[in-house]
Protein backbone atom coordinates (compact mmCIF):
# COMPACT_ATOMS: atom_id res chain seq x y z
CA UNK A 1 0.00 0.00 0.00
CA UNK A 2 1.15 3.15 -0.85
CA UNK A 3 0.81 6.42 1.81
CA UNK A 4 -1.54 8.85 -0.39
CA UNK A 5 -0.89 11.98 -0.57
CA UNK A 6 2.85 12.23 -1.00
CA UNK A 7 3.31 13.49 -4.60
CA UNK A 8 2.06 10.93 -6.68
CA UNK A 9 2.90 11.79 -10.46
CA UNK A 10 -0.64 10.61 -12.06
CA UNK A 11 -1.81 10.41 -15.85
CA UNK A 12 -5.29 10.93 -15.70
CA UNK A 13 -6.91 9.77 -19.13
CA UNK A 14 -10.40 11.71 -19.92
CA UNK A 15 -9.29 14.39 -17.29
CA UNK A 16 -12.09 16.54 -19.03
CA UNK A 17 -14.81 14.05 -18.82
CA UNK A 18 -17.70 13.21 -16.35
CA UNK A 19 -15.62 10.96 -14.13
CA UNK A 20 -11.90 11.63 -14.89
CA UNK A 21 -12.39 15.50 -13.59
CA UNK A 22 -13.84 14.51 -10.12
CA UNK A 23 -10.83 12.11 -9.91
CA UNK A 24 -8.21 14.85 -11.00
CA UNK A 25 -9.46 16.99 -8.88
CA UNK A 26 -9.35 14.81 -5.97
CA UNK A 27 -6.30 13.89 -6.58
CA UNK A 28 -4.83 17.63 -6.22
CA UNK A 29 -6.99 18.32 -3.62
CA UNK A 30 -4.67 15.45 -1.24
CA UNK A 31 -1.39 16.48 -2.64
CA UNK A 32 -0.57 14.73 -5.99
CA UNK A 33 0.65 15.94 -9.02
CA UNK A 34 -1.44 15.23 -12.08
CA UNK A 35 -1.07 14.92 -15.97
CA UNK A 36 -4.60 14.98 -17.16
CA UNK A 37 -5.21 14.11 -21.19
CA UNK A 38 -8.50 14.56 -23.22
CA UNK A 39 -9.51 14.08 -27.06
CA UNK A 40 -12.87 16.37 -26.61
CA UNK A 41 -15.05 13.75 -28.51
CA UNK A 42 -17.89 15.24 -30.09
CA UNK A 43 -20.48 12.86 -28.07
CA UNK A 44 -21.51 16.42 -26.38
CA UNK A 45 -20.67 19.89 -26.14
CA UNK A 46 -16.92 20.98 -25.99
CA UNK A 47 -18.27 23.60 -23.78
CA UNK A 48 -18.96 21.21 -20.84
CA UNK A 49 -15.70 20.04 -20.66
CA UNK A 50 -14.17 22.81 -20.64
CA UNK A 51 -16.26 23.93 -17.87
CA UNK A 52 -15.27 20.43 -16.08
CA UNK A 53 -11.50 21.58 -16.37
CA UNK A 54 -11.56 25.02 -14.74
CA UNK A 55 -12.75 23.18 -11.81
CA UNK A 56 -9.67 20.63 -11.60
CA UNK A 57 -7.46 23.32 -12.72
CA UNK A 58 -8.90 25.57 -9.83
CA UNK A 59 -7.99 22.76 -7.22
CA UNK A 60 -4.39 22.19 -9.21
CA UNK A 61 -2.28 25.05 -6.97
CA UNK A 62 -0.18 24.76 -9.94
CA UNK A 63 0.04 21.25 -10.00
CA UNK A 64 -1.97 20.22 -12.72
CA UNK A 65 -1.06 19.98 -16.64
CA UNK A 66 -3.58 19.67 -19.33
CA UNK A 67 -2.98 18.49 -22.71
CA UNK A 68 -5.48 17.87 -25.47
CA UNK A 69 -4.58 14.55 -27.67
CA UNK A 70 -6.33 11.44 -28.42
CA UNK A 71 -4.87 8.16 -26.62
CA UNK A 72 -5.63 5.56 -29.55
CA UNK A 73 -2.67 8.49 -31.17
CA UNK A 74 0.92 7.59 -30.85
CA UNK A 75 1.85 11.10 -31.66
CA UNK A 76 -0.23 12.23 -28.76
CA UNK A 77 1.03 9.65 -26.67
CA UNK A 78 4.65 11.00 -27.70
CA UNK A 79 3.63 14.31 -26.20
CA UNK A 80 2.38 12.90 -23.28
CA UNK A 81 5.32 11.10 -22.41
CA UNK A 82 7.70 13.66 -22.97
CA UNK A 83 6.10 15.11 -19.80
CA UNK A 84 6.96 11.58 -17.67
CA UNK A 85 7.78 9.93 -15.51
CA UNK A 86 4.44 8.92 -14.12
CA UNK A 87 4.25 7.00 -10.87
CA UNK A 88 0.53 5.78 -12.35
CA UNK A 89 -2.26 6.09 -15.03
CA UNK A 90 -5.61 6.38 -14.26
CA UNK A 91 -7.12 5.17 -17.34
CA UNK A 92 -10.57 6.82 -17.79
CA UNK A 93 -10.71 7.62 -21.26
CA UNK A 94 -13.74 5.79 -23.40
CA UNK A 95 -16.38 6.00 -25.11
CA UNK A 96 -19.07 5.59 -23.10
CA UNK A 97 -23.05 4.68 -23.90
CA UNK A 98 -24.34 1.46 -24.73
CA UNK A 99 -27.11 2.14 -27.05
CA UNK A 100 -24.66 4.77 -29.12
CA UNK A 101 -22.42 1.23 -29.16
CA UNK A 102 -25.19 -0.95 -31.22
CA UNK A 103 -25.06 2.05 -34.19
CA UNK A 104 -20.74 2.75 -34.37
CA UNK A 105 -19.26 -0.36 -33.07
CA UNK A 106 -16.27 0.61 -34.92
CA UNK A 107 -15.29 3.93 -33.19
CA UNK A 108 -16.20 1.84 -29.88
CA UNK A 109 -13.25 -0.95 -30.33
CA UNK A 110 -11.00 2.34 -31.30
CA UNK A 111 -11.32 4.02 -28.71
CA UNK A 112 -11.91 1.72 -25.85
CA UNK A 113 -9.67 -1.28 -26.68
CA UNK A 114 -7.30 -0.22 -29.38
CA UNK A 115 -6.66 3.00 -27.29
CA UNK A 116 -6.21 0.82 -23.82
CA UNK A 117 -3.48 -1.80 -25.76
CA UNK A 118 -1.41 1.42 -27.31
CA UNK A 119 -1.36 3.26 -23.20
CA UNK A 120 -0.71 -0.42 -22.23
CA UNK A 121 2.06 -0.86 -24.35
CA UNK A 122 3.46 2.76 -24.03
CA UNK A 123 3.44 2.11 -20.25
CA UNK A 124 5.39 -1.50 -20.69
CA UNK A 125 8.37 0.37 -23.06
CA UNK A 126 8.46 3.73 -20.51
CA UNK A 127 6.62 3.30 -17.47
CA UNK A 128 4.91 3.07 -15.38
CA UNK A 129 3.83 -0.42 -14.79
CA UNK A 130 0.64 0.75 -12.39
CA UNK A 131 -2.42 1.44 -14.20
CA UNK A 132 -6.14 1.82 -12.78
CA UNK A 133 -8.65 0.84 -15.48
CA UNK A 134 -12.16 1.65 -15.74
CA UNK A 135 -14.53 -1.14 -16.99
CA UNK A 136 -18.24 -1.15 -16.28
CA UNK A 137 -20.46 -3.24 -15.03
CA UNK A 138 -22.11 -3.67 -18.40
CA UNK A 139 -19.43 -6.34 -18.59
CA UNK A 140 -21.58 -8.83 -16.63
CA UNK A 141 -24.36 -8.88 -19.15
CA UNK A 142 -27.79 -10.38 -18.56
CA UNK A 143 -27.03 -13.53 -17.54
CA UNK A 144 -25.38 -13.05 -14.47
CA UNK A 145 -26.30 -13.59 -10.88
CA UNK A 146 -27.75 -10.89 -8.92
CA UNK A 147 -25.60 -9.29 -6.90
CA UNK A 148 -23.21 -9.74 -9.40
CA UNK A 149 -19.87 -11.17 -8.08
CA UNK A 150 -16.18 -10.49 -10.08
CA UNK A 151 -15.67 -14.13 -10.39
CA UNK A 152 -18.37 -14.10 -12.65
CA UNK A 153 -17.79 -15.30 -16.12
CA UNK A 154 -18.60 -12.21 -18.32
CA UNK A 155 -18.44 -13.70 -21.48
CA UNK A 156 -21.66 -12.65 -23.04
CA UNK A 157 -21.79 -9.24 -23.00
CA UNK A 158 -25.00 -7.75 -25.19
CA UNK A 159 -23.47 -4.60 -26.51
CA UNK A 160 -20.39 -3.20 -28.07
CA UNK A 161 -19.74 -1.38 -25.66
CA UNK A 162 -20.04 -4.05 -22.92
CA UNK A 163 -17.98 -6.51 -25.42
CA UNK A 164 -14.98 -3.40 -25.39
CA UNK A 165 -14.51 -2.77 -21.64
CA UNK A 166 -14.70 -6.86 -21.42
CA UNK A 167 -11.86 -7.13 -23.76
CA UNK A 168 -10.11 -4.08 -22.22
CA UNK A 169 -9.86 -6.50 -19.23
CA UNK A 170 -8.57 -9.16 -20.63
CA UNK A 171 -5.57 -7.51 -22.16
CA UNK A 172 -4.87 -5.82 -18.91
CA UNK A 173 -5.08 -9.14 -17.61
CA UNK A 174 -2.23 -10.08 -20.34
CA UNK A 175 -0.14 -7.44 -19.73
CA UNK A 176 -0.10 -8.24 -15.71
CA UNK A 177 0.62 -11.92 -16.22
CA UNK A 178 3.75 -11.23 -19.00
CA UNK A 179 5.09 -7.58 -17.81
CA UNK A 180 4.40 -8.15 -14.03
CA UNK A 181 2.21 -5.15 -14.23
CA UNK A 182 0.02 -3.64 -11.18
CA UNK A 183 -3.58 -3.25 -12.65
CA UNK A 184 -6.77 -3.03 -11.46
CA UNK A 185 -9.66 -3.13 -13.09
CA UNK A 186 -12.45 -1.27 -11.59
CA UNK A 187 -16.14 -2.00 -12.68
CA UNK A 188 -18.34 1.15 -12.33
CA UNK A 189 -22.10 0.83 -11.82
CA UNK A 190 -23.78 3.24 -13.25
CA UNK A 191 -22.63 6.49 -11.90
CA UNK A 192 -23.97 10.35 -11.18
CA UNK A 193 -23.86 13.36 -9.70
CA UNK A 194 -22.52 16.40 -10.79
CA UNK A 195 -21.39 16.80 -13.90
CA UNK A 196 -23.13 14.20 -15.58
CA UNK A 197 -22.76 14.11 -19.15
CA UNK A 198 -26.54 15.04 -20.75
CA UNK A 199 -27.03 11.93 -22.34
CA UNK A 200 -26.80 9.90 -19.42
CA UNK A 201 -30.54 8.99 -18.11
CA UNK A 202 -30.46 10.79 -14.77
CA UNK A 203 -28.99 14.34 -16.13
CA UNK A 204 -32.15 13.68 -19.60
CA UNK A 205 -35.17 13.20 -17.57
CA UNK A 206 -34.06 16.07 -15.10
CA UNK A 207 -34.28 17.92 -18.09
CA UNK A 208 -37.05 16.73 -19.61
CA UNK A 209 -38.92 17.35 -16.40
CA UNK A 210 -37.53 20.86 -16.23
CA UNK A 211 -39.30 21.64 -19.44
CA UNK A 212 -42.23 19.70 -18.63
CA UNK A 213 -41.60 17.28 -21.75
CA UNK A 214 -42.38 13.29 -21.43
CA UNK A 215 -39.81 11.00 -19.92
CA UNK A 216 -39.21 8.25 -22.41
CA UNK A 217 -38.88 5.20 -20.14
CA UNK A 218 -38.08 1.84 -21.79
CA UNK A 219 -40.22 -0.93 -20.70
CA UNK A 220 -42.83 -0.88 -17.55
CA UNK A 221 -40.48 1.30 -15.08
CA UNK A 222 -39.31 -2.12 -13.73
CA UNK A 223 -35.91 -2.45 -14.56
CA UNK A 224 -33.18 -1.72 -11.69
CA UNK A 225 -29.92 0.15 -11.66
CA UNK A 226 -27.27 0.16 -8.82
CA UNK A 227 -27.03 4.08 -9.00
CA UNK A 228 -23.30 5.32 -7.39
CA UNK A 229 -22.59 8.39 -6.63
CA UNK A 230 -19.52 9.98 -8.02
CA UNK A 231 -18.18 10.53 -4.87
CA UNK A 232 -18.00 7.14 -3.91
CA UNK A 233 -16.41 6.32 -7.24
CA UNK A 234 -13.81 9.00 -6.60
CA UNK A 235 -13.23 7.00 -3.25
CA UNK A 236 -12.72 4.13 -4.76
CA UNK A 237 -10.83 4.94 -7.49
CA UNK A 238 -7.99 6.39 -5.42
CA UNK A 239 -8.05 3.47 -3.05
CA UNK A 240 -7.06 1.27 -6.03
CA UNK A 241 -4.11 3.67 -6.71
CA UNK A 242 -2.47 3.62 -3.09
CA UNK A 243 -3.15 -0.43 -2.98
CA UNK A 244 -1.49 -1.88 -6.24
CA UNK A 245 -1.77 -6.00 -5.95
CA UNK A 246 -0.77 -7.44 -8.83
CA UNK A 247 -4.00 -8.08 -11.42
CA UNK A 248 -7.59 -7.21 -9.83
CA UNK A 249 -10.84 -6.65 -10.45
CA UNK A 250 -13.32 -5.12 -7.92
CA UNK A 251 -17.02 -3.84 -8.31
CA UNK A 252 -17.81 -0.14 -7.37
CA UNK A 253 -21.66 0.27 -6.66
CA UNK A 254 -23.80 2.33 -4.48
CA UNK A 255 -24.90 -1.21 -2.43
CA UNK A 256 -28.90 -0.30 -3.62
CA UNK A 257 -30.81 -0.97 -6.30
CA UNK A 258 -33.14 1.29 -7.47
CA UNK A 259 -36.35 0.71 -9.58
CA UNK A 260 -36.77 3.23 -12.90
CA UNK A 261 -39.96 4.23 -11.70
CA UNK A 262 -38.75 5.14 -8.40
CA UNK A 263 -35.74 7.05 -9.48
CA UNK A 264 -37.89 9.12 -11.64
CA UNK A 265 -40.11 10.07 -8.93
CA UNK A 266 -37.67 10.54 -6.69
CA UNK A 267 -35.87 13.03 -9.24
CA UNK A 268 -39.41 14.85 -10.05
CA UNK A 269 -39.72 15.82 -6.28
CA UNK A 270 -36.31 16.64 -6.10
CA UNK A 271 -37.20 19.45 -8.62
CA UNK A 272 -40.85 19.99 -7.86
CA UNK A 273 -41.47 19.29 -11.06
CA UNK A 274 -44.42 16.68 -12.36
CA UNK A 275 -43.63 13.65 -14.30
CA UNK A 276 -45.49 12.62 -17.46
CA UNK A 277 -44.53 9.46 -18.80
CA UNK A 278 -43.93 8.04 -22.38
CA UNK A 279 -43.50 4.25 -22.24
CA UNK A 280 -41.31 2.79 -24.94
CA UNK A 281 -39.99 -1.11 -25.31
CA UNK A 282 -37.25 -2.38 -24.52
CA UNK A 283 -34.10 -1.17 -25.51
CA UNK A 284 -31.30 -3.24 -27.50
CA UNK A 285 -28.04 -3.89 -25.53
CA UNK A 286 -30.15 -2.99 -22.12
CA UNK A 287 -29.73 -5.52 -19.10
CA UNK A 288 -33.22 -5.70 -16.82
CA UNK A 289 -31.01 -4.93 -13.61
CA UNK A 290 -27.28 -4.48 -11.77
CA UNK A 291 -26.62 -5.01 -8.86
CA UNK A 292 -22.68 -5.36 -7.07
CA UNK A 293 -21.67 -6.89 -4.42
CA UNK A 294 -18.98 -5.61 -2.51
CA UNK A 295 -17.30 -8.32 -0.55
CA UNK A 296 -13.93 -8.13 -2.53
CA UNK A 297 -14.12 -4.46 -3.33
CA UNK A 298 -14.32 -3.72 0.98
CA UNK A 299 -11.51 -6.56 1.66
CA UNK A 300 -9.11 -5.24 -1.47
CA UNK A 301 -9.64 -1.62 -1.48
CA UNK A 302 -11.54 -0.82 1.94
CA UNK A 303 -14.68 0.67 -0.52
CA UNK A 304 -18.07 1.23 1.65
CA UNK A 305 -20.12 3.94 -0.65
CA UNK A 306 -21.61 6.43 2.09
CA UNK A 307 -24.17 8.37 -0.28
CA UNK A 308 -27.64 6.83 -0.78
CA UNK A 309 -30.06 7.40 -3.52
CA UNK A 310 -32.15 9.81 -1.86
CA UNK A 311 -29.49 12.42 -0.90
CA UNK A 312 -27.42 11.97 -4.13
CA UNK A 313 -30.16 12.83 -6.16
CA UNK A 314 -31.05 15.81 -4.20
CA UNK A 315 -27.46 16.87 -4.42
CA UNK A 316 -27.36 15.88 -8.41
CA UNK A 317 -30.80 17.80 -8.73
CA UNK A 318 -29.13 20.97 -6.63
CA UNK A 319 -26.29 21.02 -8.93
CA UNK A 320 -28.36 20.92 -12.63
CA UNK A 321 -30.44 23.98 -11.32
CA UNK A 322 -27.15 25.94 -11.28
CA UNK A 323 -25.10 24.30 -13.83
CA UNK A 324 -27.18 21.44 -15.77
CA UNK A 325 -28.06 21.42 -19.14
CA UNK A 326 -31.88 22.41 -18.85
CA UNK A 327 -33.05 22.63 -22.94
């Protein structure tokens, strides 16, 4: 285990991004020094992450370097490097979105897996051999066992999407067996809070409620998420840094599942606003519920989320007033 804290040199990929900002920015905030690196994909509004960034770079004190490049590049990785050594990567950086995945597979198993080998391999020539990657719980597919355990098999994912971040594990899994590699592999279930992207289903209904438009909901309201706040991601993202082990894989939920229906009306009286519904079928690539158990994540990393549904939606619901994308 490593002492956090100390002046940790730390790549950040997809600094700008939904997830990878929070974790730059708690990084800084404990002491560490951080590289952060971002292609701006168009999947929404430049604009957002820009606004994402002056919030790490405010918590930086001068410790935080941004550059724009794409990692699947091997020019931008070049121009990364030449600002090493790294101590770690945080690898954040994907496309995310598994209905998106069904209509551009190809851009998918660019950006998520060919993008993961070239870091992967840049990191076995250069340094450094400890790498956090984030996979998804999408992994697990609809097959698997509720709560859904790490030793599961995963080998029938029902997306692109899912079928990248499944691969991305396996070659992290190669590169730990052959180049003695520290990696862990962290699968996120379904996250939010502030600074959502506006696709994502929490951040469209609030804003379909703000403007008093239907919700589209995709089958009879039924279907469960284990929502986790980004907080508790953050937490246990950084706990994986300071305790490399060899190869790993740990689950990072919000220990709840929560019903579609329920999360709607919980977000509707979060913003006093009324929900009408539009039912719709079932979406391709959609599992009918996740749920994680924790057991490893608490032994390996010490992970216990501490936000539940209720409050992180009111704080989520606080923060798209002010800064959400509301048309």
């Amino acid at each position: 285990m490593v002492e956090p804290g100390l002046g940790l040199r730390v790549l950040v990929t997809g600094a700008a991004g939904f997830i990878g900002s929070h974790v730059a920015e708690a990084l800084l905030r404990r002491g560490d020094v951080v590289t952060g690196v971002d292609n701006f994909d168009p999947f929404y509004p430049r604009a957002i992450k820009q606004r994402n960034l002056d919030s790490v770079r405010a918590a930086g004190g001068g410790r935080f370097t941004f550059k724009e490049g794409d990692v699947a590049s091997e020019a931008d990785l070049d121009a990364l490097w030449a600002l090493a050594p790294f101590d770690v990567v945080v690898h954040l950086a994907a496309k995310a979105g598994v209905r998106p995945s069904i209509d551009d597979p190809a851009s998918y198993v660019r950006a998520n897996l060919d993008a993961t080998v070239r870091l992967l391999e840049r990191c076995r020539r250069h340094g450094p051999r400890r790498v956090v990657f984030a996979s998804s719980s999408s992994v697990y597919g609809a097959d698997s066992d509720a709560p859904f355990r790490e030793a599961a098999r995963c080998d029938r994912p029902v997306s692109p999407y899912a079928a990248t971040k499944r691969a991305g594990e396996l070659i992290c899994h190669t590169y730990a067996h052959l180049y003695g590699f520290d990696l862990t592999c962290l699968r996120f279930f379904t996250v939010y809070g502030p600074r959502q992207r506006p696709e994502m289903a929490i951040h469209k209904f609030a804003t379909a409620l703000w403007n008093g438009r239907e919700i589209p909901l995709y089958g009879d309201g039924g279907s469960s998420r284990d929502y986790t706040y980004v907080d508790d991601i953050v937490r246990g993202v950084l706990a994986a840094v300071d305790r490399p082990q060899g190869f790993a894989i740990f689950n990072l939920g919000g220990e709840r599942e929560t019903r579609l229906d329920e999360l709607v009306a919980l977000l509707a009286a979060a913003l006093d606003r009324p929900a009408r519904i539009a039912r719709r079928p079932d979406a391709p690539g959609d599992v009918p519920r996740t749920s994680a158990d924790l057991a490893v994540a608490r032994a390996g990393l010490g992970y216990a989320p501490t936000t539940r549904i209720h409050d992180g939606i009111e704080k989520f619901a606080r923060w798209f007033v002010d800064h959400g994308v509301r048309d």
